[in-house]
C-alpha atoms as a PDB file:
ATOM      1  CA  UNK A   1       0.000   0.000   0.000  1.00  0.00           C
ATOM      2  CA  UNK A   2       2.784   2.859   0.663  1.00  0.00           C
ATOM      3  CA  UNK A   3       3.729   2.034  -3.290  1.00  0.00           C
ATOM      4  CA  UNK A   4       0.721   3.040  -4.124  1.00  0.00           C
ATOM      5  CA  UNK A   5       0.262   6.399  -1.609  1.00  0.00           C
ATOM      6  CA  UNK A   6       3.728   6.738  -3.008  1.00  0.00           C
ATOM      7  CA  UNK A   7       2.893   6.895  -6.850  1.00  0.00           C
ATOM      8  CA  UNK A   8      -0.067   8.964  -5.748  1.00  0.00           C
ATOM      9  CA  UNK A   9       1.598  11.712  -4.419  1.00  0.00           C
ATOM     10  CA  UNK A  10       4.913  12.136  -6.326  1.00  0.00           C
ATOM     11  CA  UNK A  11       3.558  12.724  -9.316  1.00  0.00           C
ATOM     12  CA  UNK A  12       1.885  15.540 -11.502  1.00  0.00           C
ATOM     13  CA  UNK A  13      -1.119  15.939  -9.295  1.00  0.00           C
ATOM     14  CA  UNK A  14      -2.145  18.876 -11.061  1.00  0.00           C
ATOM     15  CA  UNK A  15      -2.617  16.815 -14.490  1.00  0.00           C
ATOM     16  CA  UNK A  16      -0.868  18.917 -16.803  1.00  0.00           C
ATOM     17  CA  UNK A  17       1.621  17.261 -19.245  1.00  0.00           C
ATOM     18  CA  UNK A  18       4.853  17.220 -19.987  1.00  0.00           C
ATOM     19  CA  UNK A  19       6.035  19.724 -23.087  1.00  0.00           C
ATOM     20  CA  UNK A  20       8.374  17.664 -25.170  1.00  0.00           C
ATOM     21  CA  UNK A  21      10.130  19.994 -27.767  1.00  0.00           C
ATOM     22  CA  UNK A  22      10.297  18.493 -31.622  1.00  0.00           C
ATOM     23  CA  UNK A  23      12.386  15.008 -31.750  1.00  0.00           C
ATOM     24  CA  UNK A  24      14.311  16.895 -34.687  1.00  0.00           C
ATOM     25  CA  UNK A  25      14.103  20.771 -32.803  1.00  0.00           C
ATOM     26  CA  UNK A  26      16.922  22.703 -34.220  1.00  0.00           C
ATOM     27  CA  UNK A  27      18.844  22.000 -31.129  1.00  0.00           C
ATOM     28  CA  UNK A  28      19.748  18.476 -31.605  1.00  0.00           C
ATOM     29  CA  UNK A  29      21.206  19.430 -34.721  1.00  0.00           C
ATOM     30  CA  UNK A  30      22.613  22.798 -32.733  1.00  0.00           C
ATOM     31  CA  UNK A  31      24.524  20.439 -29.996  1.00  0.00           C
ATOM     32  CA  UNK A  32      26.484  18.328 -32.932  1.00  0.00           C
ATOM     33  CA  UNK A  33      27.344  21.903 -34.525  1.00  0.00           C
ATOM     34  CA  UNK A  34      28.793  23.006 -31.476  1.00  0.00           C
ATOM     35  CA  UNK A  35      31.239  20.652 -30.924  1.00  0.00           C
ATOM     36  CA  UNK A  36      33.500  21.880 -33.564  1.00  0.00           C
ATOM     37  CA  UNK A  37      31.879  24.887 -34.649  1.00  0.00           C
ATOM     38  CA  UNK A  38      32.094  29.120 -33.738  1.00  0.00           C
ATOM     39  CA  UNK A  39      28.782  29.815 -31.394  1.00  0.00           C
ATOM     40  CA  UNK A  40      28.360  32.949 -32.916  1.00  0.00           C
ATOM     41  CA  UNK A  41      28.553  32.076 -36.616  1.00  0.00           C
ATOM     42  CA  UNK A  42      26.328  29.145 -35.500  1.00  0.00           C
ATOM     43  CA  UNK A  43      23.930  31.347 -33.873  1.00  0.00           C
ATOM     44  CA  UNK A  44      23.567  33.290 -36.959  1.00  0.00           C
ATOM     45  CA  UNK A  45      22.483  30.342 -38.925  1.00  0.00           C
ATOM     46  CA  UNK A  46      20.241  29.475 -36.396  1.00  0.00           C
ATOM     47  CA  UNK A  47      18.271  32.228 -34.809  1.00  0.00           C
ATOM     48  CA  UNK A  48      15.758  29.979 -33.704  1.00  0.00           C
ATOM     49  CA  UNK A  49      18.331  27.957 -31.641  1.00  0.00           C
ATOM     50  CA  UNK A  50      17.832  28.544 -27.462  1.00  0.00           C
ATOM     51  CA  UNK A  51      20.929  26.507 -27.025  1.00  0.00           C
ATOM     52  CA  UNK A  52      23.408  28.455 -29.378  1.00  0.00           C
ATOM     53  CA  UNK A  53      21.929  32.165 -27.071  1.00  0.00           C
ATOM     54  CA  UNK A  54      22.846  29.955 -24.089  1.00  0.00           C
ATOM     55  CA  UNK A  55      25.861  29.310 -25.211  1.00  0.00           C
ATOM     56  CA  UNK A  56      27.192  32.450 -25.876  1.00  0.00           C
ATOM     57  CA  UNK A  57      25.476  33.774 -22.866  1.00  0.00           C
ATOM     58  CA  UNK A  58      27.891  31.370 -21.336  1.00  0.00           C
ATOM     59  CA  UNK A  59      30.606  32.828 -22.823  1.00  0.00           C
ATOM     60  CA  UNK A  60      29.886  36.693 -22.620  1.00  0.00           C
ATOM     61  CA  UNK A  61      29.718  35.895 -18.819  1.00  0.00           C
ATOM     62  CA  UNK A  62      32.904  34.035 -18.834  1.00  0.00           C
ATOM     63  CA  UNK A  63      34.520  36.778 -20.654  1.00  0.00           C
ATOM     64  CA  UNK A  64      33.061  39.359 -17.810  1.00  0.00           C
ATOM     65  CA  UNK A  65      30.765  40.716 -20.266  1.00  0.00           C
ATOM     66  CA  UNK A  66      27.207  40.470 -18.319  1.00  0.00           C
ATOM     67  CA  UNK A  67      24.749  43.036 -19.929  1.00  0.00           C
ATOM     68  CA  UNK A  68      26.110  41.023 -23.156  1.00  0.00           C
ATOM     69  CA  UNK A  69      25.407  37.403 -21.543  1.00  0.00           C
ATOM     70  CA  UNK A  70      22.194  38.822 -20.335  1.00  0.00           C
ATOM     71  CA  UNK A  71      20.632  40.169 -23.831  1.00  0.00           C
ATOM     72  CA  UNK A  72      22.075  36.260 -25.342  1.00  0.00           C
ATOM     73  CA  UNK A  73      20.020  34.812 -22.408  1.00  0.00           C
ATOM     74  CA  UNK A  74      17.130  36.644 -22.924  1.00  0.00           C
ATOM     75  CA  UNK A  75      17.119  35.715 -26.619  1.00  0.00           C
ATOM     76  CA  UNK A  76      17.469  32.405 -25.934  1.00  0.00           C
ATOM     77  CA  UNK A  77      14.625  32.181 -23.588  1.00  0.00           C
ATOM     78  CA  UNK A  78      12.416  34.158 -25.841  1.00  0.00           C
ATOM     79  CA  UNK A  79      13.216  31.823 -28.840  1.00  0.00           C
ATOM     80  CA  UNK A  80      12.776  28.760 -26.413  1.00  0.00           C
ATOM     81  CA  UNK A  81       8.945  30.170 -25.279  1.00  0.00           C
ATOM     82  CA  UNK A  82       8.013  30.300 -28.579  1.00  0.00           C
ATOM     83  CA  UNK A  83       9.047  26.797 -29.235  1.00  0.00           C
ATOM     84  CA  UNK A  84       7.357  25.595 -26.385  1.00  0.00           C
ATOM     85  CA  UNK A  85       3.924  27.130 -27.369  1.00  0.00           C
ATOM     86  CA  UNK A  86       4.281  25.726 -30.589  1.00  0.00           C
ATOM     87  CA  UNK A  87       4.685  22.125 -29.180  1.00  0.00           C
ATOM     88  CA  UNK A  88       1.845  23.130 -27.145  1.00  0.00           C
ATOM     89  CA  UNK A  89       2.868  24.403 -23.757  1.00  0.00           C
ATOM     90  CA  UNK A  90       0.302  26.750 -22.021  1.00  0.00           C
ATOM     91  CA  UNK A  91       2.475  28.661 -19.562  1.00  0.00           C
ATOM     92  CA  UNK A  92       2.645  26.062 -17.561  1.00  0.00           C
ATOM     93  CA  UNK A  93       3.500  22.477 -16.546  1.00  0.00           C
ATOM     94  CA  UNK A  94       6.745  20.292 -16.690  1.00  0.00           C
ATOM     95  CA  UNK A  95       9.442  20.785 -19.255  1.00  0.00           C
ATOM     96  CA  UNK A  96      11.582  17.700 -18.557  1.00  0.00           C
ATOM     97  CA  UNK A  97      15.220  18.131 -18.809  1.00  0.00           C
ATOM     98  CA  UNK A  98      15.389  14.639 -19.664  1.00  0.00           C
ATOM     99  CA  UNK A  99      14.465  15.107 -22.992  1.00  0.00           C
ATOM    100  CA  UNK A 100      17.148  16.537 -24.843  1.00  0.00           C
ATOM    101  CA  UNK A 101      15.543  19.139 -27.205  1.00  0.00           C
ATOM    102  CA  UNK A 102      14.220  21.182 -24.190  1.00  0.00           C
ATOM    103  CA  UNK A 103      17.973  21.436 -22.530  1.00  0.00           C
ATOM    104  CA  UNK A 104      18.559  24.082 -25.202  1.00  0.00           C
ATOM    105  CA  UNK A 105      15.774  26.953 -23.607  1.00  0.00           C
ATOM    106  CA  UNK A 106      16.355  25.258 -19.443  1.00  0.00           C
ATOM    107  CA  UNK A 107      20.076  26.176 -20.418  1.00  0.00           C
ATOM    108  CA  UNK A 108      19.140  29.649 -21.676  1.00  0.00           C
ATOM    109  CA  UNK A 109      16.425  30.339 -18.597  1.00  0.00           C
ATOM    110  CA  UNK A 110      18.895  29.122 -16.063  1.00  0.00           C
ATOM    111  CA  UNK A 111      21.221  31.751 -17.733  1.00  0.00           C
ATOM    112  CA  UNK A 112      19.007  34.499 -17.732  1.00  0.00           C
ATOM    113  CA  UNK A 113      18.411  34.002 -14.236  1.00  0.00           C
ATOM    114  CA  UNK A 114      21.990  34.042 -13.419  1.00  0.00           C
ATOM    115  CA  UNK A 115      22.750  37.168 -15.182  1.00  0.00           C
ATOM    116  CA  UNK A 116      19.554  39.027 -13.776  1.00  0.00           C
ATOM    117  CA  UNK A 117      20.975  38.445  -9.997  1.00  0.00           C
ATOM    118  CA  UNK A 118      24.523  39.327 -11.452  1.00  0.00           C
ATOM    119  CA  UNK A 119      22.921  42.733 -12.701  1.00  0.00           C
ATOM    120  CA  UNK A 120      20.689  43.226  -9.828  1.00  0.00           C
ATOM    121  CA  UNK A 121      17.285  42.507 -11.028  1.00  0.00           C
ATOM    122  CA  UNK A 122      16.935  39.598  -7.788  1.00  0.00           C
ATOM    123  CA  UNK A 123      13.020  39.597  -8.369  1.00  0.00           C
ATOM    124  CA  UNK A 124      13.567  38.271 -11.966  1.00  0.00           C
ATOM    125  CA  UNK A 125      16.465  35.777 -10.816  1.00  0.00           C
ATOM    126  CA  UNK A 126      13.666  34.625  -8.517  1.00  0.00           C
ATOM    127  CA  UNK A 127      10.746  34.196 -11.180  1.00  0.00           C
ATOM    128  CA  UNK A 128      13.821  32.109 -13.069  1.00  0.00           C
ATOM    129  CA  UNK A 129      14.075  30.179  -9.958  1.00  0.00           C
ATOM    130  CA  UNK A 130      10.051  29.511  -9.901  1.00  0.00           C
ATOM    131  CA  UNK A 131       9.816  28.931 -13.310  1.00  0.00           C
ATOM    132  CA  UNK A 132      12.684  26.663 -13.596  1.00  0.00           C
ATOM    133  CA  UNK A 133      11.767  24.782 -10.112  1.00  0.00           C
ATOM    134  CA  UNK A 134       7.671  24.072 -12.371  1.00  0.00           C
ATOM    135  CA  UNK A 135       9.909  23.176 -15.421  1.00  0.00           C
ATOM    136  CA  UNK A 136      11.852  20.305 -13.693  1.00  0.00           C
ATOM    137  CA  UNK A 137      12.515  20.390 -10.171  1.00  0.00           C
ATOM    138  CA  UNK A 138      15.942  18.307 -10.774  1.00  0.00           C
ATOM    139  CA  UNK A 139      17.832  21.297 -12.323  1.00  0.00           C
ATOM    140  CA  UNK A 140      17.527  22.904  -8.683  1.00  0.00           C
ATOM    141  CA  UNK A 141      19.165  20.000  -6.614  1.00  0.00           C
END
């Protein structure tokens, strides 16, 4: 019987489904292109791409640049929300990191969190933290 109680309380109780972004997203093909490849040149060929802004958010911050890292962030997370709501997502509801298309905009909304606290704005770190603690509670352990 605790199985059970178990299953019945860990899970979505809430109902709302997971938003799984596109098998063949841009990202996947993104990832492999950023092995080898420039982030920015790959950015430009892929404006649509939440993990290329992420990346060179990731960058800009490591090179000290953080109004920089914070406008790639942004873009990222913007170009990841519209994904989303085309694979259906309604503002709310699990985005699974497990699935590797949606690592791209978790990457680039974890950022933008990051560089709002580094620039001040702690209220929008803290909806990051909220939204990102709906989207998959794992990223936050």
């Amino acid at each position: 019987m605790a199985d059970r109680t178990d299953n019945l309380t860990s899970g979505n109780l809430l109902g709302i489904p997971e938003t799984r972004l596109p098998d063949d997203f841009v990202d996947v093909q993104v990832a492999q292109e950023l092995i080898d490849g420039e982030p920015r040149d790959i950015a430009a060929a892929h404006l649509d791409s939440p993990l290329a802004w992420a990346t060179l958010a990731e960058d800009a911050l490591t090179d000290g640049d953080e109004v920089a890292a914070y406008a790639y962030a942004r873009t990222g997370y913007h170009r990841g929300l519209d994904a989303l709501r085309r694979a259906g997502w309604r503002g709310q509801g699990p985005i699974p990191s497990s699935h590797a298309p949606n690592r791209g905009f978790l990457r680039a909304l974890a950022m933008l969190g990051e560089t709002s606290g580094r620039l001040g704005d702690q209220a929008e770190a803290d909806r990051v933290t909220d939204f990102l603690r709906e989207a998959d509670p794992s990223l936050l352990d």
